[in-house]
N, C-alpha and C. Protein backbone atom coordinates (compact mmCIF):
# COMPACT_ATOMS: atom_id res chain seq x y z
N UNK A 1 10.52 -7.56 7.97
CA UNK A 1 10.28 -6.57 6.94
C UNK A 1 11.09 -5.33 7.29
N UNK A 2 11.86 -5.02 6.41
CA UNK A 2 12.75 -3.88 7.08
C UNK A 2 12.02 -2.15 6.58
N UNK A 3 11.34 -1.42 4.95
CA UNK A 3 10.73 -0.64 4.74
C UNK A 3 9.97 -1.37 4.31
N UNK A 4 8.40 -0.06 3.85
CA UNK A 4 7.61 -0.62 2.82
C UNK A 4 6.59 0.53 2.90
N UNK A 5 5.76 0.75 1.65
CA UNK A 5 4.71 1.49 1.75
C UNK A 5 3.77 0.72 2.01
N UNK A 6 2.83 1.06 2.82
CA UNK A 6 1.50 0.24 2.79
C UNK A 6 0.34 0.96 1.86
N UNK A 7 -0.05 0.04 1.04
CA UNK A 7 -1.59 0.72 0.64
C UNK A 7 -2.35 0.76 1.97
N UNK A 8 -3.78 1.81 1.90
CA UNK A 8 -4.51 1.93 2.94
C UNK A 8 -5.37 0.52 2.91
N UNK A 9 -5.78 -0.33 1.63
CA UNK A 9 -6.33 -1.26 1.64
C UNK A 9 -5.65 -2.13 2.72
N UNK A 10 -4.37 -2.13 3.40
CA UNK A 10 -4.04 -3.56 3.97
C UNK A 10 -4.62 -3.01 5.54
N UNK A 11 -4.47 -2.09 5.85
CA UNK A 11 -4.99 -1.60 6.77
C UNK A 11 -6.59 -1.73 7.34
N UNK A 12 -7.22 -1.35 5.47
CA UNK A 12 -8.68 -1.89 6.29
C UNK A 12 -8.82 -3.52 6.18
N UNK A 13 -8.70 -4.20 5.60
CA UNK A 13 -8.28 -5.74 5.86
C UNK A 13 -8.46 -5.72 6.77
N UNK A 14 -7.04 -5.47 7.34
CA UNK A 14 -6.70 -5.70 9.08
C UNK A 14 -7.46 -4.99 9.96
N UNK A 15 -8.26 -4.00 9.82
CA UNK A 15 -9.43 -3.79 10.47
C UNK A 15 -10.62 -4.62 10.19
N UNK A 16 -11.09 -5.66 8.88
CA UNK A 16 -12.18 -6.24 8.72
C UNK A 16 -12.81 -5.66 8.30
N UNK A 17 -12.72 -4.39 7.74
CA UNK A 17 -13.33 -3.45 6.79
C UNK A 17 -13.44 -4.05 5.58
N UNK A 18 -13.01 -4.74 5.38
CA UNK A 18 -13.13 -4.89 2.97
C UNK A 18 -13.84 -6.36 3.44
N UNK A 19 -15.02 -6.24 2.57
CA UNK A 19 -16.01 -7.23 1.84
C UNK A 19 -15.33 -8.20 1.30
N UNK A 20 -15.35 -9.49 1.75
CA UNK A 20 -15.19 -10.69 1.08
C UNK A 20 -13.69 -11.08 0.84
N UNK A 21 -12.89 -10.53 1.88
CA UNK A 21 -11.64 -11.10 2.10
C UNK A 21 -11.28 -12.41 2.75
N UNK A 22 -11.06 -13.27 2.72
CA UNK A 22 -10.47 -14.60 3.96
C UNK A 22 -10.20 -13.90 5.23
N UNK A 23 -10.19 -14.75 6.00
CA UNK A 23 -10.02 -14.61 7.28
C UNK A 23 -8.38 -14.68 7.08
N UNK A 24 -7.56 -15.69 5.96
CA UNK A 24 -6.68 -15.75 6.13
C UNK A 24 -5.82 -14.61 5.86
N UNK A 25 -6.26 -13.88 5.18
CA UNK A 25 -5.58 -12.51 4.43
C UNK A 25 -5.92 -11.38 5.95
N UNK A 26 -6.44 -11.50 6.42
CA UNK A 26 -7.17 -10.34 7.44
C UNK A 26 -5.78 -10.95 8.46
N UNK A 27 -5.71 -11.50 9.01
CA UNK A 27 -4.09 -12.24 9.68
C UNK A 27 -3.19 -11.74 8.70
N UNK A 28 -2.74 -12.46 7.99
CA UNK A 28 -2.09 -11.42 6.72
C UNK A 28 -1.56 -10.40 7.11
N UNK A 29 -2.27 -9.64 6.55
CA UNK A 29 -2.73 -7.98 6.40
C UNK A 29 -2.12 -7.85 7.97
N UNK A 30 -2.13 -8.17 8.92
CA UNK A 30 -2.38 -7.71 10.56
C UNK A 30 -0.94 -7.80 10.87
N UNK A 31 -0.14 -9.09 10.65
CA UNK A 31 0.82 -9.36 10.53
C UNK A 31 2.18 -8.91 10.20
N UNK A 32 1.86 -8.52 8.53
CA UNK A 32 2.52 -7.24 8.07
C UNK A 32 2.72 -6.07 8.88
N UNK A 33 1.77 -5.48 9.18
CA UNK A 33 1.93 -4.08 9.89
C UNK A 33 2.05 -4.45 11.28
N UNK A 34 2.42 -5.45 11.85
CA UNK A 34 2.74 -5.64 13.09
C UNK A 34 4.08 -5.97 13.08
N UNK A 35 5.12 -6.65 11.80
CA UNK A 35 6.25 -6.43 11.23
C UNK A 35 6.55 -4.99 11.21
N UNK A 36 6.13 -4.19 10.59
CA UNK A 36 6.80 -2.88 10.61
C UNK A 36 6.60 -2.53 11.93
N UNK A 37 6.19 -2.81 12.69
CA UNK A 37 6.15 -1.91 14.33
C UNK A 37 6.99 -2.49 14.88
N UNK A 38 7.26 -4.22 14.57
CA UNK A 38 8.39 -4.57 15.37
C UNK A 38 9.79 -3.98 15.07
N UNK A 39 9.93 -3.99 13.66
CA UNK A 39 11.24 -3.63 13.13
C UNK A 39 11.32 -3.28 11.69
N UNK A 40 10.73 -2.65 11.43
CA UNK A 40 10.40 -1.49 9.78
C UNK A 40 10.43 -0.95 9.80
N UNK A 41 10.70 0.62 9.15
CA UNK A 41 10.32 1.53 8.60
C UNK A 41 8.88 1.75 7.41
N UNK A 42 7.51 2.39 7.80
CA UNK A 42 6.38 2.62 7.29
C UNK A 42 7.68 3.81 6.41
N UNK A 43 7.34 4.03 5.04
CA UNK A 43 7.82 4.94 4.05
C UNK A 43 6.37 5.84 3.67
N UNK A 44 5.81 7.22 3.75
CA UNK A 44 5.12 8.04 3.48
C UNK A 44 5.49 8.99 2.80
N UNK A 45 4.71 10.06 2.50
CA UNK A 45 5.42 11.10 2.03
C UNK A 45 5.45 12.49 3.11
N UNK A 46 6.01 13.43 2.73
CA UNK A 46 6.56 14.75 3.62
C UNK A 46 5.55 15.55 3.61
N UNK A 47 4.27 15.47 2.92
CA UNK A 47 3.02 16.31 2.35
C UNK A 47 1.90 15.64 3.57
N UNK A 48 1.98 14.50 3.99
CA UNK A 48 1.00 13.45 4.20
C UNK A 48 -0.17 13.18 3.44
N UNK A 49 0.44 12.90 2.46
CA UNK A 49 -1.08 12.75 1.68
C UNK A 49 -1.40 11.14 2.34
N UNK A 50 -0.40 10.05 2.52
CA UNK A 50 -0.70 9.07 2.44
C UNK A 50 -1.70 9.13 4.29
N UNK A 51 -1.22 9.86 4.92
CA UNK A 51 -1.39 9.73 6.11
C UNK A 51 -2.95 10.44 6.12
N UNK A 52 -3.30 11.47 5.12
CA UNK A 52 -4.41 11.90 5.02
C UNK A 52 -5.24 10.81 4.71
N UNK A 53 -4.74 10.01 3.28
CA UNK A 53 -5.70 8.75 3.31
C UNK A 53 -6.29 7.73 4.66
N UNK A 54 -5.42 7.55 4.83
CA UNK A 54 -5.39 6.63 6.00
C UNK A 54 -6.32 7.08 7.28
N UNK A 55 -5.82 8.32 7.34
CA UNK A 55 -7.41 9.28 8.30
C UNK A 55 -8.98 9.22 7.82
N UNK A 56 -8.58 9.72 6.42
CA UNK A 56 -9.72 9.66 6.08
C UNK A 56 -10.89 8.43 6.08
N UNK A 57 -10.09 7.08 5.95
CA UNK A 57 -10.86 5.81 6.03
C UNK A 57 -10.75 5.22 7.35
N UNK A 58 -9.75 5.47 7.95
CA UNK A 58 -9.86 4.75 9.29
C UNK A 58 -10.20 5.51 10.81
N UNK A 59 -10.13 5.21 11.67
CA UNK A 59 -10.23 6.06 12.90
C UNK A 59 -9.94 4.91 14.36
N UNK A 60 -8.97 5.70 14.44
CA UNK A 60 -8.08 5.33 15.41
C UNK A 60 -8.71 5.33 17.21
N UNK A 61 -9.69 6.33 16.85
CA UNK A 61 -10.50 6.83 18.04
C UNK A 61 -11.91 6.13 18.44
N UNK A 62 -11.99 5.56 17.22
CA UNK A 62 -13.46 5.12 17.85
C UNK A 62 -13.73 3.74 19.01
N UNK A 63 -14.29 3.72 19.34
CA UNK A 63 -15.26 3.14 20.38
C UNK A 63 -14.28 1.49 20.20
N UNK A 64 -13.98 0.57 19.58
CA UNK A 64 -13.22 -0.12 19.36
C UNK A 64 -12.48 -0.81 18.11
N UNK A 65 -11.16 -0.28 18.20
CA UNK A 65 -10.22 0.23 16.84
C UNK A 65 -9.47 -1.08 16.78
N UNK A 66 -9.35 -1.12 15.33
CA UNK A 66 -9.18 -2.35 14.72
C UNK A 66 -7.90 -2.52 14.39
N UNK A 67 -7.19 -3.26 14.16
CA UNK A 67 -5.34 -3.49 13.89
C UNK A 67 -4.86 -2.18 12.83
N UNK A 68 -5.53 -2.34 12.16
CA UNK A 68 -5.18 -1.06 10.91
C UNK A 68 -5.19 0.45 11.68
N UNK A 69 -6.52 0.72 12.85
CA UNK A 69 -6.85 1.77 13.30
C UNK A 69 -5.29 2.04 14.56
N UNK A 70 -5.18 0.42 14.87
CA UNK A 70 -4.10 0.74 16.30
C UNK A 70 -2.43 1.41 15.31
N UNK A 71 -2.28 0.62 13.92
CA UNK A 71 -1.40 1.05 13.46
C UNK A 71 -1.04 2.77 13.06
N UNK A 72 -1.88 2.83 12.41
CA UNK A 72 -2.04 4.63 12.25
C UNK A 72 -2.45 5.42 13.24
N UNK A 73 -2.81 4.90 14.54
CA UNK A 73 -2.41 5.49 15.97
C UNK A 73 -0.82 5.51 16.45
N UNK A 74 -0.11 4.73 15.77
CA UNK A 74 1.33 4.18 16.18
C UNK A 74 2.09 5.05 15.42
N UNK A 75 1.67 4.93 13.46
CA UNK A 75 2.68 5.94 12.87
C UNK A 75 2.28 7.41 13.32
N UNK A 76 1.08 8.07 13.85
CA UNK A 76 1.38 9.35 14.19
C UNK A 76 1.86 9.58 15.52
N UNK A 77 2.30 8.77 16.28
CA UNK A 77 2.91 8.75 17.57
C UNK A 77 4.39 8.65 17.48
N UNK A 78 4.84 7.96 16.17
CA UNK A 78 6.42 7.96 15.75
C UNK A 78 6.54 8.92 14.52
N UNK A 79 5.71 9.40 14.10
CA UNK A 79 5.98 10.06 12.50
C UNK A 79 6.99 10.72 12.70
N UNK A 80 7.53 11.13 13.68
CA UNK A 80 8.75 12.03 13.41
C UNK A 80 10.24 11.42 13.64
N UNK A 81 10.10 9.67 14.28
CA UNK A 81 11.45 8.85 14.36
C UNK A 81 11.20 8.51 12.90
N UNK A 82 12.70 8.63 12.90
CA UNK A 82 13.04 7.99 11.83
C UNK A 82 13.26 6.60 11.76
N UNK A 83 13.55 5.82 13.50
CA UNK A 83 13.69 4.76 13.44
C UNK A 83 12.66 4.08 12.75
N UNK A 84 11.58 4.49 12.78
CA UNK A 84 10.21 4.18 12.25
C UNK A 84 9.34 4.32 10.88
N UNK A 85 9.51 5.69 10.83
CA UNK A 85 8.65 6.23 9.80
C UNK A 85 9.65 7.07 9.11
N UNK A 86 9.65 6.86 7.52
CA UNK A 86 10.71 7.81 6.84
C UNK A 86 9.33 8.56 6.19
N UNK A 87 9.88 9.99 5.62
CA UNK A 87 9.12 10.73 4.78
C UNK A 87 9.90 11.20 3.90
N UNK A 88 9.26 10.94 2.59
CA UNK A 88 9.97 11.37 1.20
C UNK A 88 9.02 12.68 0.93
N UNK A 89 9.72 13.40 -0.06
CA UNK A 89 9.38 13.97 -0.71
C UNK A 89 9.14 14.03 -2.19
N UNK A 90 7.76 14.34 -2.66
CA UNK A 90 7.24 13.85 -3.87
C UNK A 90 6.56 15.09 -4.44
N UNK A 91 6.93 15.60 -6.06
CA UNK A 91 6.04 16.34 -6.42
C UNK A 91 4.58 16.01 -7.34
N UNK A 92 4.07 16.99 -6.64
CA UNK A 92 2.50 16.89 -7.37
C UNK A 92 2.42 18.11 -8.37
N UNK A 93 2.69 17.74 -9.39
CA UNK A 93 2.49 19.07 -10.58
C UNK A 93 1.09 19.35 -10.86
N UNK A 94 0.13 18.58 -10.50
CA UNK A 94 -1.57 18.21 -11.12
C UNK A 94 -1.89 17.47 -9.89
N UNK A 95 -3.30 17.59 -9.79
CA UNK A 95 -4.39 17.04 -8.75
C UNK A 95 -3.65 15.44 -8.91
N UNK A 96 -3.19 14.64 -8.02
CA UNK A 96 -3.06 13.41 -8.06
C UNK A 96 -2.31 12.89 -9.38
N UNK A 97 -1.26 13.83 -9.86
CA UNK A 97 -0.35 13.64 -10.87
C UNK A 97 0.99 13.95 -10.26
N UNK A 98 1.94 12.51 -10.41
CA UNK A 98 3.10 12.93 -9.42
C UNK A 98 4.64 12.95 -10.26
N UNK A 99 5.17 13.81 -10.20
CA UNK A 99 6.30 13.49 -11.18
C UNK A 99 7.46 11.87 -11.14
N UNK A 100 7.25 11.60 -9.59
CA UNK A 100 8.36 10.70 -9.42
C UNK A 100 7.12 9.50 -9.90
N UNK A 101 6.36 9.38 -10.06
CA UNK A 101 5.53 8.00 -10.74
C UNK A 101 6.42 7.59 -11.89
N UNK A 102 7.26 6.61 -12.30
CA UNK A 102 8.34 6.44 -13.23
C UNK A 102 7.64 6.24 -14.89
N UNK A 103 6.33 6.41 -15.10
CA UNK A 103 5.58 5.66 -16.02
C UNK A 103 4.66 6.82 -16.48
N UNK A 104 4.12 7.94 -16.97
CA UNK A 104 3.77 8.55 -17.19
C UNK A 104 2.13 8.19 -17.87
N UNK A 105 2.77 7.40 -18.43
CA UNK A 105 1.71 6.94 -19.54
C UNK A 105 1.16 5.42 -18.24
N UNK A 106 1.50 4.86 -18.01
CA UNK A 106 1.12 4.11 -16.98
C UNK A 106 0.08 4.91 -15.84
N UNK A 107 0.75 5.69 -15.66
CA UNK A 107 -0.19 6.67 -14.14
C UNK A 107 -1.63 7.32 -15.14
N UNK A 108 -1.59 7.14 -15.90
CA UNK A 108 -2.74 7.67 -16.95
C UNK A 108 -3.95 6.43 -16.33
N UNK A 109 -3.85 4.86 -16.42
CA UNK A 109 -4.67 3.83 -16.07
C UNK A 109 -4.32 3.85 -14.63
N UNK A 110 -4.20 4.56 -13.71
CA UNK A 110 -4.21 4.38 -12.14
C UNK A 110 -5.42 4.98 -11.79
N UNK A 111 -5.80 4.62 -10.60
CA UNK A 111 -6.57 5.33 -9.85
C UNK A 111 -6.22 6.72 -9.59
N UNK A 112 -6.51 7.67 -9.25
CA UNK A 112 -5.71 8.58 -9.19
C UNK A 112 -5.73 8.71 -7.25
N UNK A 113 -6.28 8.54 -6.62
CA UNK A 113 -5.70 8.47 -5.26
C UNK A 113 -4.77 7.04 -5.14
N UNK A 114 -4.40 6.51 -5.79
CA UNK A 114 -3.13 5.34 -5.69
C UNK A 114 -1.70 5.72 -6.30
N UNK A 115 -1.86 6.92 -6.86
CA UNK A 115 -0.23 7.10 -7.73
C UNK A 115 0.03 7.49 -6.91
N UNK A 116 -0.23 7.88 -5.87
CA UNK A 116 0.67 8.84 -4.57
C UNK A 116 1.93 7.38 -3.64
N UNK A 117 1.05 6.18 -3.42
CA UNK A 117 1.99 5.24 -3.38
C UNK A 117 2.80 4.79 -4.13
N UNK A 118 2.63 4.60 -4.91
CA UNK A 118 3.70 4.43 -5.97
C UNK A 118 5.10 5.86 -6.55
N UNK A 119 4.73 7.10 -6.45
CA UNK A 119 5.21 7.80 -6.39
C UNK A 119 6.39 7.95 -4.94
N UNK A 120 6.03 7.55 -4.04
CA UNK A 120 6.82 7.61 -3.20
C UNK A 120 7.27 6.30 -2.77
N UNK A 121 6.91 5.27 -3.45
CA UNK A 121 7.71 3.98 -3.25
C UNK A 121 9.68 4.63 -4.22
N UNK A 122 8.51 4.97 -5.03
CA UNK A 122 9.89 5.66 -6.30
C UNK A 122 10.99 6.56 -6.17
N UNK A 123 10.20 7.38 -5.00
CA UNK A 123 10.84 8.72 -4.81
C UNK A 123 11.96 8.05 -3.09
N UNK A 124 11.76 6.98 -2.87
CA UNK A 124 12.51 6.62 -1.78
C UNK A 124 14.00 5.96 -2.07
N UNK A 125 15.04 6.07 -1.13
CA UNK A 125 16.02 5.41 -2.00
C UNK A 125 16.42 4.22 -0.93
N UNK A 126 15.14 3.60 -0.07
CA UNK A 126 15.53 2.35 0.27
C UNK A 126 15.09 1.06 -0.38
N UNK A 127 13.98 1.61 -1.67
CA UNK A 127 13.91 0.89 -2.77
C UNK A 127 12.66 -0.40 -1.69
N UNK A 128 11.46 0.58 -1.27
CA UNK A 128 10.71 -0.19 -0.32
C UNK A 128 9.67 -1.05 -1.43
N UNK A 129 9.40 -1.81 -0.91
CA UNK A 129 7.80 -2.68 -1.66
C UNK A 129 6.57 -1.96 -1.31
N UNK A 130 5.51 -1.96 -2.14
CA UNK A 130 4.26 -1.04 -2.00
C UNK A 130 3.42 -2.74 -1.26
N UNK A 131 3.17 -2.70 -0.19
CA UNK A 131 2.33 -3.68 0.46
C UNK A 131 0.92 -3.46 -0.26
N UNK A 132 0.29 -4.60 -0.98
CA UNK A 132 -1.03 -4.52 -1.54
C UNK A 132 -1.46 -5.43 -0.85
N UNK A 133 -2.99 -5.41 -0.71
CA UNK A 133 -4.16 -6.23 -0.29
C UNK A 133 -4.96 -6.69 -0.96
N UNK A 134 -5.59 -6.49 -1.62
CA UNK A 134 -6.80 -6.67 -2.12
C UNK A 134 -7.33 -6.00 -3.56
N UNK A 135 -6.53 -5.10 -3.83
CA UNK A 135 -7.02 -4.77 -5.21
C UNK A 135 -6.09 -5.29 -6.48
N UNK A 136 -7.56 -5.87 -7.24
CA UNK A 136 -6.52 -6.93 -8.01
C UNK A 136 -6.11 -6.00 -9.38
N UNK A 137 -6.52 -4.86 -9.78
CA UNK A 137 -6.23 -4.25 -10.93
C UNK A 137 -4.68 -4.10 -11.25
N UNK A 138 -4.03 -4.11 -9.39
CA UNK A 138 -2.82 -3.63 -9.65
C UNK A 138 -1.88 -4.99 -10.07
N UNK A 139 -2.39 -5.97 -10.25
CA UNK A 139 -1.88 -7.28 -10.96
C UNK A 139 -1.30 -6.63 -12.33
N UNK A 140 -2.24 -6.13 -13.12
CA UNK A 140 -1.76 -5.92 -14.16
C UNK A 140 -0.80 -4.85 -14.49
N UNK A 141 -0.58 -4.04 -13.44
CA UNK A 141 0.59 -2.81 -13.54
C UNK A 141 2.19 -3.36 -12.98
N UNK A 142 1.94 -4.40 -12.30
CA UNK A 142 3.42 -4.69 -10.84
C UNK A 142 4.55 -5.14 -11.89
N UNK A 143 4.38 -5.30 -13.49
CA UNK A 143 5.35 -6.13 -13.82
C UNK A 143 6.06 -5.05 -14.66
N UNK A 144 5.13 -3.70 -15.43
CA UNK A 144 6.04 -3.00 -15.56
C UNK A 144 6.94 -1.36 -14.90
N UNK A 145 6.02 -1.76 -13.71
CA UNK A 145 6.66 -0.71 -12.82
C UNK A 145 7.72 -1.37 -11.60
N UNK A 146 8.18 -3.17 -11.63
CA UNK A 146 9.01 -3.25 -11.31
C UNK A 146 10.38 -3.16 -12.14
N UNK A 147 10.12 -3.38 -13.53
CA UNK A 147 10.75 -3.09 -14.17
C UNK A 147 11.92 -1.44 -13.92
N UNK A 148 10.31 -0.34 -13.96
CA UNK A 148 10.99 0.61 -13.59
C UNK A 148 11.32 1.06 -11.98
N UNK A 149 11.55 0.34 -11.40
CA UNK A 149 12.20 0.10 -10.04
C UNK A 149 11.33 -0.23 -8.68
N UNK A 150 9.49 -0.10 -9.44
CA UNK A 150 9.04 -0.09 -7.95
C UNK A 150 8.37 -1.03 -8.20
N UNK A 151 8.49 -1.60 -6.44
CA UNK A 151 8.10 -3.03 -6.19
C UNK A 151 7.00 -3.56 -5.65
N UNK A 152 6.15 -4.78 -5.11
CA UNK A 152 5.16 -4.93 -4.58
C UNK A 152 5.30 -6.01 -3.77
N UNK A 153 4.68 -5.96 -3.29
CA UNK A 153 4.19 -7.49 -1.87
C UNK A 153 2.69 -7.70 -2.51
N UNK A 154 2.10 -8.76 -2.68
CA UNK A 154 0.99 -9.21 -2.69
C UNK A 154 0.49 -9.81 -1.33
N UNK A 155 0.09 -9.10 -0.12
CA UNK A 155 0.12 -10.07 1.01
C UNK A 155 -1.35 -11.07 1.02
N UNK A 156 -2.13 -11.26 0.40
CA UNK A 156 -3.06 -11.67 0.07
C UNK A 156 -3.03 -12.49 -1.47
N UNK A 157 -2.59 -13.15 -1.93
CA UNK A 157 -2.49 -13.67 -3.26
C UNK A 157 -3.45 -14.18 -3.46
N UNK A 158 -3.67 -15.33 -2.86
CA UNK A 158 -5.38 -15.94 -2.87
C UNK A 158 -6.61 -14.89 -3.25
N UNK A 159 -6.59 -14.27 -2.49
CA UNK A 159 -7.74 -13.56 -2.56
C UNK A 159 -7.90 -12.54 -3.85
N UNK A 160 -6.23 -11.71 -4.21
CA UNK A 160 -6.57 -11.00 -5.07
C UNK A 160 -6.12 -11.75 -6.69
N UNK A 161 -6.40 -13.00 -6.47
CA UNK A 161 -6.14 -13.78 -7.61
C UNK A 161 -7.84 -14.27 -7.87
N UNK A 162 -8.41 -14.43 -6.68
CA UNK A 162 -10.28 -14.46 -6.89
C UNK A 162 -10.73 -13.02 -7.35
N UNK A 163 -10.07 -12.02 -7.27
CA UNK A 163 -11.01 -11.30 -7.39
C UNK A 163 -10.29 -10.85 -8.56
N UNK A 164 -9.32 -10.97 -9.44
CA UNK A 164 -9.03 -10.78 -10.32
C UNK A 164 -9.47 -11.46 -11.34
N UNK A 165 -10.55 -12.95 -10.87
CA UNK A 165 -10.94 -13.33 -12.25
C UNK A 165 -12.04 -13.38 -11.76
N UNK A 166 -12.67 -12.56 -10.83
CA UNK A 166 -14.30 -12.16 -11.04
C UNK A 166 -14.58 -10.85 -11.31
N UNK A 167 -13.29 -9.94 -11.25
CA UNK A 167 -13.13 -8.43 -12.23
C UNK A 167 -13.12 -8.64 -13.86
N UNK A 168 -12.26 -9.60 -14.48
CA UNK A 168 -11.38 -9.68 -15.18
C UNK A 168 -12.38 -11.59 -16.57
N UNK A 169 -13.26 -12.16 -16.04
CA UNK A 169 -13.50 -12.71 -15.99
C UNK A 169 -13.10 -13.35 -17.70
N UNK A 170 -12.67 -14.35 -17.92
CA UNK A 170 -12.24 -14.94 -19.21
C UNK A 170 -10.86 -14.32 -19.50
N UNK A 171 -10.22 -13.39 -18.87
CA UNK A 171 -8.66 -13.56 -18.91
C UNK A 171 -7.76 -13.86 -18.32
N UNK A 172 -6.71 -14.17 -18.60
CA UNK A 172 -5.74 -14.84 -17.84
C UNK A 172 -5.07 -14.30 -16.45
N UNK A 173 -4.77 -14.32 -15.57
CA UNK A 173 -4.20 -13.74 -14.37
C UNK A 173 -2.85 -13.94 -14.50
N UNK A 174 -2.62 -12.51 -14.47
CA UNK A 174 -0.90 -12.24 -14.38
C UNK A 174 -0.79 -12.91 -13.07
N UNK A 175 0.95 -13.27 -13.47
CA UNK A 175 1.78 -13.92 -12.34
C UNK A 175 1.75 -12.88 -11.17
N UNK A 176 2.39 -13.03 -10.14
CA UNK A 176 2.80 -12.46 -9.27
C UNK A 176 3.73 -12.21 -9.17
N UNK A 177 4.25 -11.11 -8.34
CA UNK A 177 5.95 -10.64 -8.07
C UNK A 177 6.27 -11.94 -7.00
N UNK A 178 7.80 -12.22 -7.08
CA UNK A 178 8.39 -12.89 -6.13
C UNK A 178 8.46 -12.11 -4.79
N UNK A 179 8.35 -12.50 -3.59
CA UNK A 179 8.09 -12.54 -2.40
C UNK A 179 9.28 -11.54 -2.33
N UNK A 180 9.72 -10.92 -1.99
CA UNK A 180 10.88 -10.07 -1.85
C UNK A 180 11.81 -10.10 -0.05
């Protein structure tokens, strides 16, 4: 894996934090971000919001820290190589409203603590994949925001293809992005 944003979801995965994942996705998930430590670039932003997330749900410190917790012990120990960790810069005109989100009207149906990844998948020009886990809503956004240039990893497909038709139940499940 050479860049990529990670959602914070793959992180708690790989800590065993999220309810009703496979064991196989939790490897997964662990895997991935053990790719970027071998030889990736983690893509964030210059604000840390993403890095704020990632504090906020995980902890690196406690009593015994989980793959996700050892990782975000790792990016604030490199945040400043670049061999490692790039930081973009992204504006926030509004609480969790980002200009580089390419979709305006799209970032309207986001979560609003998730446009910040996507905003800086956008705002990067190594043109990284947003690593997802587990939330299947973003099934239904990946096809027209690759369109407008930003991309995804599904590292969990299985799982967020179950939970997309126990969210979603009697409709069809969008395809997936190709493996990139």
């Amino acid at each position: 894996m050479r860049r990529a944003v990670v959602d914070t979801n793959v992180l708690l995965v790989a800590n065993r934090d999220h309810e009703d994942v496979s064991e196989e996705c939790v490897i997964t998930c662990i895997e991935a971000i053990d790719s970027l430590r071998r030889g990736g670039v983690t893509v964030i932003d210059d604000e840390w919001r993403i890095l704020g997330e990632y504090t906020h749900k995980l902890n690196p410190r406690r009593g015994q820290p989980g793959a996700g917790d050892a990782f975000l012990k790792w990016l604030f120990q490199r945040r400043v190589d670049s061999r490692y960790v790039a930081e973009v810069t992204v504006t926030e005109s509004a609480d969790d409203w980002f200009e580089e989100f390419p979709d305006h009207t799209l970032q309207r149906e986001f979560d609003p603590p998730d446009r910040k990844f996507i905003a800086v998948a956008a705002a990067d020009a190594g043109n990284p994949p947003i690593l997802q886990a587990a939330d299947c809503k973003w099934l239904n956004w990946w096809q027209p925001l690759s369109i407008a240039g930003v991309h995804f990893r599904f590292v969990c497909p299985d799982d967020v293809g179950r939970f997309y038709s126990q969210k979603f139940p009697g409709q069809p499940r969008p395809e997936f992005p190709e493996d990139e």
